[in-house]
PDB file of N, CA and C in Angstrom:
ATOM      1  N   UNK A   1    -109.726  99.068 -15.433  1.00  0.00           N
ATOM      2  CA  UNK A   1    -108.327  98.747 -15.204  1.00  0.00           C
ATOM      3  C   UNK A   1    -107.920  97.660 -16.195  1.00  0.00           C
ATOM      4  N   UNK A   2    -106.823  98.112 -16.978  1.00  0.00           N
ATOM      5  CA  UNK A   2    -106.183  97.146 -17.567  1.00  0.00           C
ATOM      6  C   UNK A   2    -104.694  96.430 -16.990  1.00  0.00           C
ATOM      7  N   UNK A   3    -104.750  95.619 -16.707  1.00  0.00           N
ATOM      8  CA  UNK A   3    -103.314  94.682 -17.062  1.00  0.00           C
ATOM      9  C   UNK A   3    -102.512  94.490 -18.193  1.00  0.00           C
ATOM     10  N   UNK A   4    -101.013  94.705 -17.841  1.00  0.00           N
ATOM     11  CA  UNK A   4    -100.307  94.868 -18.971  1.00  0.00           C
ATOM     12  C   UNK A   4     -98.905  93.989 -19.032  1.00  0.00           C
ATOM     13  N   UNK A   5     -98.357  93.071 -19.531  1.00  0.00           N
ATOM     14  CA  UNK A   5     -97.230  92.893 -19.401  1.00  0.00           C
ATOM     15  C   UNK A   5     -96.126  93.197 -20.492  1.00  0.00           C
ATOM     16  N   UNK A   6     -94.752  92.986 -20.247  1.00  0.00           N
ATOM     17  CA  UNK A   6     -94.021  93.192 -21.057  1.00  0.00           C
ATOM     18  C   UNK A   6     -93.517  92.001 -21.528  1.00  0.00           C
ATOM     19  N   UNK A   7     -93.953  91.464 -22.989  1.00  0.00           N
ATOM     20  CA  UNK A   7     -92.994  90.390 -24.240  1.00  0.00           C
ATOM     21  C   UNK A   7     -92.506  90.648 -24.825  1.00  0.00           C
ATOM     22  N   UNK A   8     -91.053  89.969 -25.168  1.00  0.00           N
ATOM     23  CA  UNK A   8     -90.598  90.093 -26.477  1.00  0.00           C
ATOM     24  C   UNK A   8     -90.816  91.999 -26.601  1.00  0.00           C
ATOM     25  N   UNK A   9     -90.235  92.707 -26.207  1.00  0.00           N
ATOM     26  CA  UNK A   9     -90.277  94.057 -26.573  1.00  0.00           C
ATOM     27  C   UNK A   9     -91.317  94.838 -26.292  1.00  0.00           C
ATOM     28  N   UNK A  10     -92.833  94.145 -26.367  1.00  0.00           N
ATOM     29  CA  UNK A  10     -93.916  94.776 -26.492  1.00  0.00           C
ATOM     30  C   UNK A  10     -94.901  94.595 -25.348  1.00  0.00           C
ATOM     31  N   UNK A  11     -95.804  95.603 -25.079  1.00  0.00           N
ATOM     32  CA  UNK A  11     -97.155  95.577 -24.297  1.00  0.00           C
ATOM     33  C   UNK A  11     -98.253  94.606 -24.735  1.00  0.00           C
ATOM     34  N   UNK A  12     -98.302  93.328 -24.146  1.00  0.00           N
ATOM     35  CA  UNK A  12     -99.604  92.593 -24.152  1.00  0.00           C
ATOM     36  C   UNK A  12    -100.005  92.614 -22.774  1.00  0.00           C
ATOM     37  N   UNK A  13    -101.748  92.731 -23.155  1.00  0.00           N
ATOM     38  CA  UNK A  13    -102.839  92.705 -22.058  1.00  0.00           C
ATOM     39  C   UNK A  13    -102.427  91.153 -21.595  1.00  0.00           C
ATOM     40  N   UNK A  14    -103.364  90.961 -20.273  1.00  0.00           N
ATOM     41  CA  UNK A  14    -102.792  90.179 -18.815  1.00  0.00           C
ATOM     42  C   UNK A  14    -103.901  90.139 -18.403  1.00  0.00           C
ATOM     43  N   UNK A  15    -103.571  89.205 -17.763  1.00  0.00           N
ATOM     44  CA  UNK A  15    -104.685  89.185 -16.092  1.00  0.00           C
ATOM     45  C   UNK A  15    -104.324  90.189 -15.083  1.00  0.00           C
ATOM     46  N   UNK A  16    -104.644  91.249 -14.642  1.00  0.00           N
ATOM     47  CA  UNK A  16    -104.516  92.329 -13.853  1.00  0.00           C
ATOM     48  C   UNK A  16    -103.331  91.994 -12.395  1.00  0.00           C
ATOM     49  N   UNK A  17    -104.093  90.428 -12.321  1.00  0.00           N
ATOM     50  CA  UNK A  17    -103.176  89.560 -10.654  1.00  0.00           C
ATOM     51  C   UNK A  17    -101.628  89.609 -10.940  1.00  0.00           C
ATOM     52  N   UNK A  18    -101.285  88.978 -12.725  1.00  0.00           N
ATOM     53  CA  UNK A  18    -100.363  88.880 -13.181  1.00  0.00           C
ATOM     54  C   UNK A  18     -99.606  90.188 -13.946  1.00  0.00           C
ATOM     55  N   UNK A  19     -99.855  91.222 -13.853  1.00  0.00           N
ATOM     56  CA  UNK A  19     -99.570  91.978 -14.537  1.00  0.00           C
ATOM     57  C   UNK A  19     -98.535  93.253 -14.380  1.00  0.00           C
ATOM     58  N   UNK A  20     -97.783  93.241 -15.035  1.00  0.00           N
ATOM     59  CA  UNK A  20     -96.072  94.005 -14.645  1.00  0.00           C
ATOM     60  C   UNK A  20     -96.804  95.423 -14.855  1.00  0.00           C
ATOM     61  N   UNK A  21     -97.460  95.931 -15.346  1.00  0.00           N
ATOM     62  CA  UNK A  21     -98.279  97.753 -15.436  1.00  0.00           C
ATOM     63  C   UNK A  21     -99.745  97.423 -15.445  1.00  0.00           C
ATOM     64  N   UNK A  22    -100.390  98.266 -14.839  1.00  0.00           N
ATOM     65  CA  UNK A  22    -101.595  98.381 -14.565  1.00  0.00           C
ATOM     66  C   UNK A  22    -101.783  99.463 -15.319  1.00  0.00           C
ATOM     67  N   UNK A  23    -103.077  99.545 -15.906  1.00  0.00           N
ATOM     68  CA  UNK A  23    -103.311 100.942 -16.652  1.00  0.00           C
ATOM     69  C   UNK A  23    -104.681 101.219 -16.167  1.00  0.00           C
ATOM     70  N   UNK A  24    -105.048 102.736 -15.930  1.00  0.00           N
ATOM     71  CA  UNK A  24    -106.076 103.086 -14.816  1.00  0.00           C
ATOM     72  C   UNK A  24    -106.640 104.257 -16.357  1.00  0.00           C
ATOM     73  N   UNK A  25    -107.797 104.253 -16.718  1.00  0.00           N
ATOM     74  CA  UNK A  25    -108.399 105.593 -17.457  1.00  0.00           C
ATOM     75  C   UNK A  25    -109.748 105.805 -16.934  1.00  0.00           C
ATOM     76  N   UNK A  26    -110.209 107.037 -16.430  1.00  0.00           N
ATOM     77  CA  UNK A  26    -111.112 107.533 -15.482  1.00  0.00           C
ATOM     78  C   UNK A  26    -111.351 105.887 -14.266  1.00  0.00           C
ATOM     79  N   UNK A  27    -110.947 106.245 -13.981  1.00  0.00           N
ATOM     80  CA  UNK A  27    -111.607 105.152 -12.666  1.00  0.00           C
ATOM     81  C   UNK A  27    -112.509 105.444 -11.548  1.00  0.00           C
ATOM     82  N   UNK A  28    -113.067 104.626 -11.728  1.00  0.00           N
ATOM     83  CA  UNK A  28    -113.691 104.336 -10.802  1.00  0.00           C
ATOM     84  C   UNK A  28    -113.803 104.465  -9.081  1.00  0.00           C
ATOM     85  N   UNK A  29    -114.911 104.294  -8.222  1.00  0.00           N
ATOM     86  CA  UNK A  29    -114.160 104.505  -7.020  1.00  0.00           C
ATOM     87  C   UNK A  29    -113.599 103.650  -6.262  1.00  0.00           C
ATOM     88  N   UNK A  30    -114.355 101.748  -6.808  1.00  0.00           N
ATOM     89  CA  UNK A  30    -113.542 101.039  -6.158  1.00  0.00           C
ATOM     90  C   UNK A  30    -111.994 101.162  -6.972  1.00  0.00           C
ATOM     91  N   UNK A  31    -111.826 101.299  -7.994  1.00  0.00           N
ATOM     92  CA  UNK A  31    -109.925 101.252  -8.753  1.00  0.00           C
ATOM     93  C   UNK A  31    -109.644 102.669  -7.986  1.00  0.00           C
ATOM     94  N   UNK A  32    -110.095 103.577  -7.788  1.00  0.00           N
ATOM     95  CA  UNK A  32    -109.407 104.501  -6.612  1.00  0.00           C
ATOM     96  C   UNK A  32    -108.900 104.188  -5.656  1.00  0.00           C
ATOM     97  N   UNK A  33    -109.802 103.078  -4.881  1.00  0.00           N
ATOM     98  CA  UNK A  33    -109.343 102.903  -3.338  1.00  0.00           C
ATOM     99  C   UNK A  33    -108.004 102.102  -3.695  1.00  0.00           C
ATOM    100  N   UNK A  34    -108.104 101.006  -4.892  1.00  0.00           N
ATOM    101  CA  UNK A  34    -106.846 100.583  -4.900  1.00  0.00           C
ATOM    102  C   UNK A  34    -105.990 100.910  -5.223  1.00  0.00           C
ATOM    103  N   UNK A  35    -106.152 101.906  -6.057  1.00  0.00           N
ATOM    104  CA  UNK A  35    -104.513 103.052  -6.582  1.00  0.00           C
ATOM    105  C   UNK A  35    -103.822 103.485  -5.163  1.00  0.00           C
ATOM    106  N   UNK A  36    -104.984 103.608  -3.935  1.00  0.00           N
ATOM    107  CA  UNK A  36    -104.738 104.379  -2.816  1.00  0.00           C
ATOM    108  C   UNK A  36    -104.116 103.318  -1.806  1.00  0.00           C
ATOM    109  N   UNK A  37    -104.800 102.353  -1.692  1.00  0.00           N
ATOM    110  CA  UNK A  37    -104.118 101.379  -0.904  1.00  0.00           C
ATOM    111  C   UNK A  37    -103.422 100.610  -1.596  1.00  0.00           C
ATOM    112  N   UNK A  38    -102.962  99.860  -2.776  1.00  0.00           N
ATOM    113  CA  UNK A  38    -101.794  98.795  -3.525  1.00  0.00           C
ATOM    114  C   UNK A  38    -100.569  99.696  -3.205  1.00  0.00           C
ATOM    115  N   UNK A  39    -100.739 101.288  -3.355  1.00  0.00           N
ATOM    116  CA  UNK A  39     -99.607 101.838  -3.988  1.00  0.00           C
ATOM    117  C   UNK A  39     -99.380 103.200  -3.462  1.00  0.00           C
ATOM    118  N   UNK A  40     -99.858 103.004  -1.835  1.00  0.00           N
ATOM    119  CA  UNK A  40     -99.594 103.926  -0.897  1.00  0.00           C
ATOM    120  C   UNK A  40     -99.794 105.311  -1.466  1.00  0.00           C
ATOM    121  N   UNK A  41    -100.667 105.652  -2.410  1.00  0.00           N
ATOM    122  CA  UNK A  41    -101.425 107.095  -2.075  1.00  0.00           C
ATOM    123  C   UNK A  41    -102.025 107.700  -1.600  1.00  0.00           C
ATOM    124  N   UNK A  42    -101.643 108.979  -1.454  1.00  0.00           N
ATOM    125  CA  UNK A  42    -102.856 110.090  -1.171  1.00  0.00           C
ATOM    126  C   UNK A  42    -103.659 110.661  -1.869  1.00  0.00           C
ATOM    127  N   UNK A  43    -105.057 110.864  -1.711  1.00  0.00           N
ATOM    128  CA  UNK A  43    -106.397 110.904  -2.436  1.00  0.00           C
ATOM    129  C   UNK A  43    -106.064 112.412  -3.251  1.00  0.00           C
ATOM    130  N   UNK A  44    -104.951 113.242  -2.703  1.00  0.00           N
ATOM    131  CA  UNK A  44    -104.345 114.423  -3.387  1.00  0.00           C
ATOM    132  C   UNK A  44    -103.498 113.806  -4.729  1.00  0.00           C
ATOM    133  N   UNK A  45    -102.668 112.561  -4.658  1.00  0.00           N
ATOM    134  CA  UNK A  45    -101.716 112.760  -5.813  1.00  0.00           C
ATOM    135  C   UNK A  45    -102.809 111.739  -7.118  1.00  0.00           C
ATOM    136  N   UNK A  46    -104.433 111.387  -6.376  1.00  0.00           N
ATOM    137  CA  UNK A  46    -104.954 110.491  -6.987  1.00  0.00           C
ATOM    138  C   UNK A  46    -105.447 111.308  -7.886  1.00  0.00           C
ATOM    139  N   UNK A  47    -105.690 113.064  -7.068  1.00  0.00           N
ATOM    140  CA  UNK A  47    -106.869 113.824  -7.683  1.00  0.00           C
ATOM    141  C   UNK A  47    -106.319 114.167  -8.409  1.00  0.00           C
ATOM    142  N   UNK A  48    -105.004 114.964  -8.628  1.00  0.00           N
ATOM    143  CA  UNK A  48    -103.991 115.294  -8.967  1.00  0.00           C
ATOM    144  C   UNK A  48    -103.912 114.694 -10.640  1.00  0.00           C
ATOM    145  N   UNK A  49    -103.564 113.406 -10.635  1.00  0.00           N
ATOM    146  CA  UNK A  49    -103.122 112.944 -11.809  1.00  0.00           C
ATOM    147  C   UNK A  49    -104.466 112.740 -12.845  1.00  0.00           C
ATOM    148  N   UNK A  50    -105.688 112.699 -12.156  1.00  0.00           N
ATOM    149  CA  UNK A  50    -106.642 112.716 -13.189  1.00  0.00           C
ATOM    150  C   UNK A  50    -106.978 114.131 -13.130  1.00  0.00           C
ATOM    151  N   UNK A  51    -106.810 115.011 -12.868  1.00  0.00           N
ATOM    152  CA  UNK A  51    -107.228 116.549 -12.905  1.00  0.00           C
ATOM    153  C   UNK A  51    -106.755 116.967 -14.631  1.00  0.00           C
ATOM    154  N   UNK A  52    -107.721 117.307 -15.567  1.00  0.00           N
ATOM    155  CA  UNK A  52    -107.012 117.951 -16.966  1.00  0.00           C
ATOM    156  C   UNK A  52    -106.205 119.185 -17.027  1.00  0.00           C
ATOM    157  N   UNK A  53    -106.537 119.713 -15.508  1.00  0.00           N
ATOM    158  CA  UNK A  53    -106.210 120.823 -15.367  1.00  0.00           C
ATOM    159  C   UNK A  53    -104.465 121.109 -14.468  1.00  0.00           C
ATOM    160  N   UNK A  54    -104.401 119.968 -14.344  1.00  0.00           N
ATOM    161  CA  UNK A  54    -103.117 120.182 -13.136  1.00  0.00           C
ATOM    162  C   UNK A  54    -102.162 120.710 -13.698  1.00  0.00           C
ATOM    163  N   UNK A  55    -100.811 120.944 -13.377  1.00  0.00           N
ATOM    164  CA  UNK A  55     -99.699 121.753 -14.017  1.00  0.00           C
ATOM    165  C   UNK A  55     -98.764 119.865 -14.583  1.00  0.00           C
ATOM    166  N   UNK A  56     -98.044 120.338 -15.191  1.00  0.00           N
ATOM    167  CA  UNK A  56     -97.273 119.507 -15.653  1.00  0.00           C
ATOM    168  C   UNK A  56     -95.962 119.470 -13.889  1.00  0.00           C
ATOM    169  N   UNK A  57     -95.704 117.964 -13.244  1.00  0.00           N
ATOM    170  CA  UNK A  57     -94.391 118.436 -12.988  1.00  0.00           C
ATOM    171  C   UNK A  57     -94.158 116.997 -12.539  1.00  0.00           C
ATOM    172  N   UNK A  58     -92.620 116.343 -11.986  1.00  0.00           N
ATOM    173  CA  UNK A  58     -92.412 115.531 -11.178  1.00  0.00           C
ATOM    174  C   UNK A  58     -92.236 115.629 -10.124  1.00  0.00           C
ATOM    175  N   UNK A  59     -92.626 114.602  -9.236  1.00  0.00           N
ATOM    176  CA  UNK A  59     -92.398 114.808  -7.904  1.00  0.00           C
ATOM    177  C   UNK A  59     -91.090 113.434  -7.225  1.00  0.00           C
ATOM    178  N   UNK A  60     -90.574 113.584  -6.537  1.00  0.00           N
ATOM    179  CA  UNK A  60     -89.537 112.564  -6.301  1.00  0.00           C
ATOM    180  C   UNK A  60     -89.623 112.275  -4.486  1.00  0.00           C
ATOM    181  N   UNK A  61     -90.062 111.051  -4.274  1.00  0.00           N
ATOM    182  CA  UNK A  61     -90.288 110.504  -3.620  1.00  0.00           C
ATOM    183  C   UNK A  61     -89.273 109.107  -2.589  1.00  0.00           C
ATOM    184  N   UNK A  62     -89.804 108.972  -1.252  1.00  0.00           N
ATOM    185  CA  UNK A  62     -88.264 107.783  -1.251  1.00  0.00           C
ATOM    186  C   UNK A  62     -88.637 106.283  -1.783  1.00  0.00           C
ATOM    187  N   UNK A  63     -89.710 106.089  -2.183  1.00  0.00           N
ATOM    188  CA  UNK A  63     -89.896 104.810  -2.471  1.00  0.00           C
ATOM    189  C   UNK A  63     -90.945 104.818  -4.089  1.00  0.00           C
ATOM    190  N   UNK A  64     -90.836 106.064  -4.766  1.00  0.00           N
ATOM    191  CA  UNK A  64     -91.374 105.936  -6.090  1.00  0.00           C
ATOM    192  C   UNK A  64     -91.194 107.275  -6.365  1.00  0.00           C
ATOM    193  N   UNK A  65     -91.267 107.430  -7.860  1.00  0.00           N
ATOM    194  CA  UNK A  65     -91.135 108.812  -8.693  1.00  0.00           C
ATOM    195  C   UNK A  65     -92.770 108.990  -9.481  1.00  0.00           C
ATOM    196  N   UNK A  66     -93.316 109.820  -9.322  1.00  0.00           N
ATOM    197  CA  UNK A  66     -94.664 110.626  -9.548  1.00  0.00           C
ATOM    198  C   UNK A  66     -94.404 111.454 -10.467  1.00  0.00           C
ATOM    199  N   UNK A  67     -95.231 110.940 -11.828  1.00  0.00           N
ATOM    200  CA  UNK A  67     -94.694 112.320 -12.903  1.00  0.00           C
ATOM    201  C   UNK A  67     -96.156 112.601 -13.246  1.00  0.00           C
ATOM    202  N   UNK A  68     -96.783 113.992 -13.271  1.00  0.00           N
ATOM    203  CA  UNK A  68     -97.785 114.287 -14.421  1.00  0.00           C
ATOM    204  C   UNK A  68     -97.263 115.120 -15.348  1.00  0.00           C
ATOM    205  N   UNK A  69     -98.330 114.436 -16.443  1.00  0.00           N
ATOM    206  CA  UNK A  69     -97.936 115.080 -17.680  1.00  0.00           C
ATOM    207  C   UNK A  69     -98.424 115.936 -18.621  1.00  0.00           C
ATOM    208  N   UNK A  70     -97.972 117.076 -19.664  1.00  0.00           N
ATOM    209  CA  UNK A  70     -99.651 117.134 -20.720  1.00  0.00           C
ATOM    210  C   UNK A  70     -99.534 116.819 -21.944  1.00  0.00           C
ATOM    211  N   UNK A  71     -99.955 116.015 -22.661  1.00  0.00           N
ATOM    212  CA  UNK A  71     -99.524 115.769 -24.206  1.00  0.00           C
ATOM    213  C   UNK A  71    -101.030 116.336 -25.133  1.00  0.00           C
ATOM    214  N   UNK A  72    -100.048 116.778 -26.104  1.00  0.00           N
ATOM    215  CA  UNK A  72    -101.271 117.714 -27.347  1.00  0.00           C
ATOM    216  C   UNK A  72    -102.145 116.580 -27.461  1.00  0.00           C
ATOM    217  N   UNK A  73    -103.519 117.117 -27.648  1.00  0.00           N
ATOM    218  CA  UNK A  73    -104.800 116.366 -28.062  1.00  0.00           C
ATOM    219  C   UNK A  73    -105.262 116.467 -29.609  1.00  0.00           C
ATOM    220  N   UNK A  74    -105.131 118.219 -29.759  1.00  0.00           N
ATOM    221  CA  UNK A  74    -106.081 118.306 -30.822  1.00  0.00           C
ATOM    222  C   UNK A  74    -105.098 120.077 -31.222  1.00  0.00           C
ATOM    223  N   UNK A  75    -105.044 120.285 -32.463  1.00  0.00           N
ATOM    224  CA  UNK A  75    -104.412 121.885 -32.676  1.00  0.00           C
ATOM    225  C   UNK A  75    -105.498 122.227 -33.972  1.00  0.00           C
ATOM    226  N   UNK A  76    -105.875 123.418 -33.771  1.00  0.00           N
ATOM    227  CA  UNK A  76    -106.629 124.016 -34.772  1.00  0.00           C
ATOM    228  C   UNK A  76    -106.391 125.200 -35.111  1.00  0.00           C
ATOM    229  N   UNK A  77    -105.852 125.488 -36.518  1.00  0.00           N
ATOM    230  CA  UNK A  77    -105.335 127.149 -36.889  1.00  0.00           C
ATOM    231  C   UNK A  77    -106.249 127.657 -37.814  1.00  0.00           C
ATOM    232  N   UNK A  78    -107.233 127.438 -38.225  1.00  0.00           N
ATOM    233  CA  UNK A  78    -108.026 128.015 -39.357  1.00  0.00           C
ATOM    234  C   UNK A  78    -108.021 129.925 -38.638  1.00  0.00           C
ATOM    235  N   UNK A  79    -109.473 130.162 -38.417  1.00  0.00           N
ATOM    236  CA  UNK A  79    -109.647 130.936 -38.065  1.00  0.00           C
ATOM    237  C   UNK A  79    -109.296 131.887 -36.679  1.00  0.00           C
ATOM    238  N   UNK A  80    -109.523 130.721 -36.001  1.00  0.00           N
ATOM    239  CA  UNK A  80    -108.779 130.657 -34.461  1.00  0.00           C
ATOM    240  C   UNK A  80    -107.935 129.483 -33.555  1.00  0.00           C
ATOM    241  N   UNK A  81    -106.848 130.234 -33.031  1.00  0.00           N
ATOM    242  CA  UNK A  81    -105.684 129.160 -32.644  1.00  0.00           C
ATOM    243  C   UNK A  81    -106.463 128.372 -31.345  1.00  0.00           C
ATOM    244  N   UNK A  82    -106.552 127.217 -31.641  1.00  0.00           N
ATOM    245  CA  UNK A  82    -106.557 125.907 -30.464  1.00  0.00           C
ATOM    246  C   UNK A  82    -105.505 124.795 -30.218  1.00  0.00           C
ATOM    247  N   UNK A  83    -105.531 124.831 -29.281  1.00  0.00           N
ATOM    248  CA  UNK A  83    -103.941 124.098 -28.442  1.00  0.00           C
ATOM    249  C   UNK A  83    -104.669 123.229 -27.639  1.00  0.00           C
ATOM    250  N   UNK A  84    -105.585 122.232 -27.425  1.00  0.00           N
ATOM    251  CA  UNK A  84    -105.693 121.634 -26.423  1.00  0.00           C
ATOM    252  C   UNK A  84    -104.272 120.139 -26.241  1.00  0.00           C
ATOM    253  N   UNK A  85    -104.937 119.627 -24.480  1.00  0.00           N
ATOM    254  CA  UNK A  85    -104.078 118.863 -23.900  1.00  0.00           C
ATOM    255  C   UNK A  85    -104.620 117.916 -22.935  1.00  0.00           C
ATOM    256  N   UNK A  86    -104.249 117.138 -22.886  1.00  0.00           N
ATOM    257  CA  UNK A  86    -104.814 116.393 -22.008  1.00  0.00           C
ATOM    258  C   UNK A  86    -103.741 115.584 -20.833  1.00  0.00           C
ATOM    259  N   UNK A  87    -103.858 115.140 -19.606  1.00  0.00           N
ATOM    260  CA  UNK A  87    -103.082 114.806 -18.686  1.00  0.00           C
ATOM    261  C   UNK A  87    -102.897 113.734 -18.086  1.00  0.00           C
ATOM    262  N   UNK A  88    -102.000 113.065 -18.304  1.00  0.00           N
ATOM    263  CA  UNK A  88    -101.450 112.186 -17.183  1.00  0.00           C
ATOM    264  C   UNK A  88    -100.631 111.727 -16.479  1.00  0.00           C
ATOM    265  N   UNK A  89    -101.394 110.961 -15.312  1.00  0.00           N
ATOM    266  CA  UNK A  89    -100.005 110.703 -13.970  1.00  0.00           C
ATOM    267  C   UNK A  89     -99.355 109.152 -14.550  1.00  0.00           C
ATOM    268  N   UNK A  90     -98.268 109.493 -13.687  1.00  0.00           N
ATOM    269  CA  UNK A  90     -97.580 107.869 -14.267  1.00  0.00           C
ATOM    270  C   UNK A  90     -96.651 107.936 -12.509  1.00  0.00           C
ATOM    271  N   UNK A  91     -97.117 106.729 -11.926  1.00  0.00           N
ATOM    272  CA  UNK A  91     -95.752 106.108 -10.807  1.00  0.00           C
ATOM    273  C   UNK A  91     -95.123 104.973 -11.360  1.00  0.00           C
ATOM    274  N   UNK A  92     -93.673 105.478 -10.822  1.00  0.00           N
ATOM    275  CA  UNK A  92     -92.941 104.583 -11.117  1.00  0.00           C
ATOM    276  C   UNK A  92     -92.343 103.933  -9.695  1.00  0.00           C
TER     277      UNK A  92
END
């Protein structure tokens, strides 16, 4: 888990306590429990957003907006076409 705040325009790292975005990449199971309890999830929208496989969509919620996403990784046209993607969740 990273801590993130916003200066002057830009993303500088933080102390996690102090920190306006949290950034989560494969986590762990204790940073699970806290994605699950800080920020009132279910272990579905946890699985969900780290899944490579999930569909792209938003979900709209009464007290936050849930988006996953897929952005290009890698494209390869030589011989044979590759499209990969990779996924992520973002609450707002």
């Amino acid at each position: 888990m990273q801590g993130l705040k916003l200066d002057n325009n830009q993303l500088l790292a933080c102390d996690p306590q102090k920190a306006q975005v949290l950034w989560f990449s494969k986590p762990d199971a204790g940073e699970r429990r806290l994605l699950l309890e800080r920020f009132n999830l279910d272990e579905h929208a946890v699985a969900s957003a780290l899944d490579p496989d999930e569909i792209s969509r938003i979900e709209f919620h009464p007290d936050a907006l849930f988006v996953i996403w897929k952005r290009p990784e890698n494209y390869s046209g030589k011989d044979s076409f590759s499209f990969d993607v990779s996924s992520f969740g973002v609450l707002l």
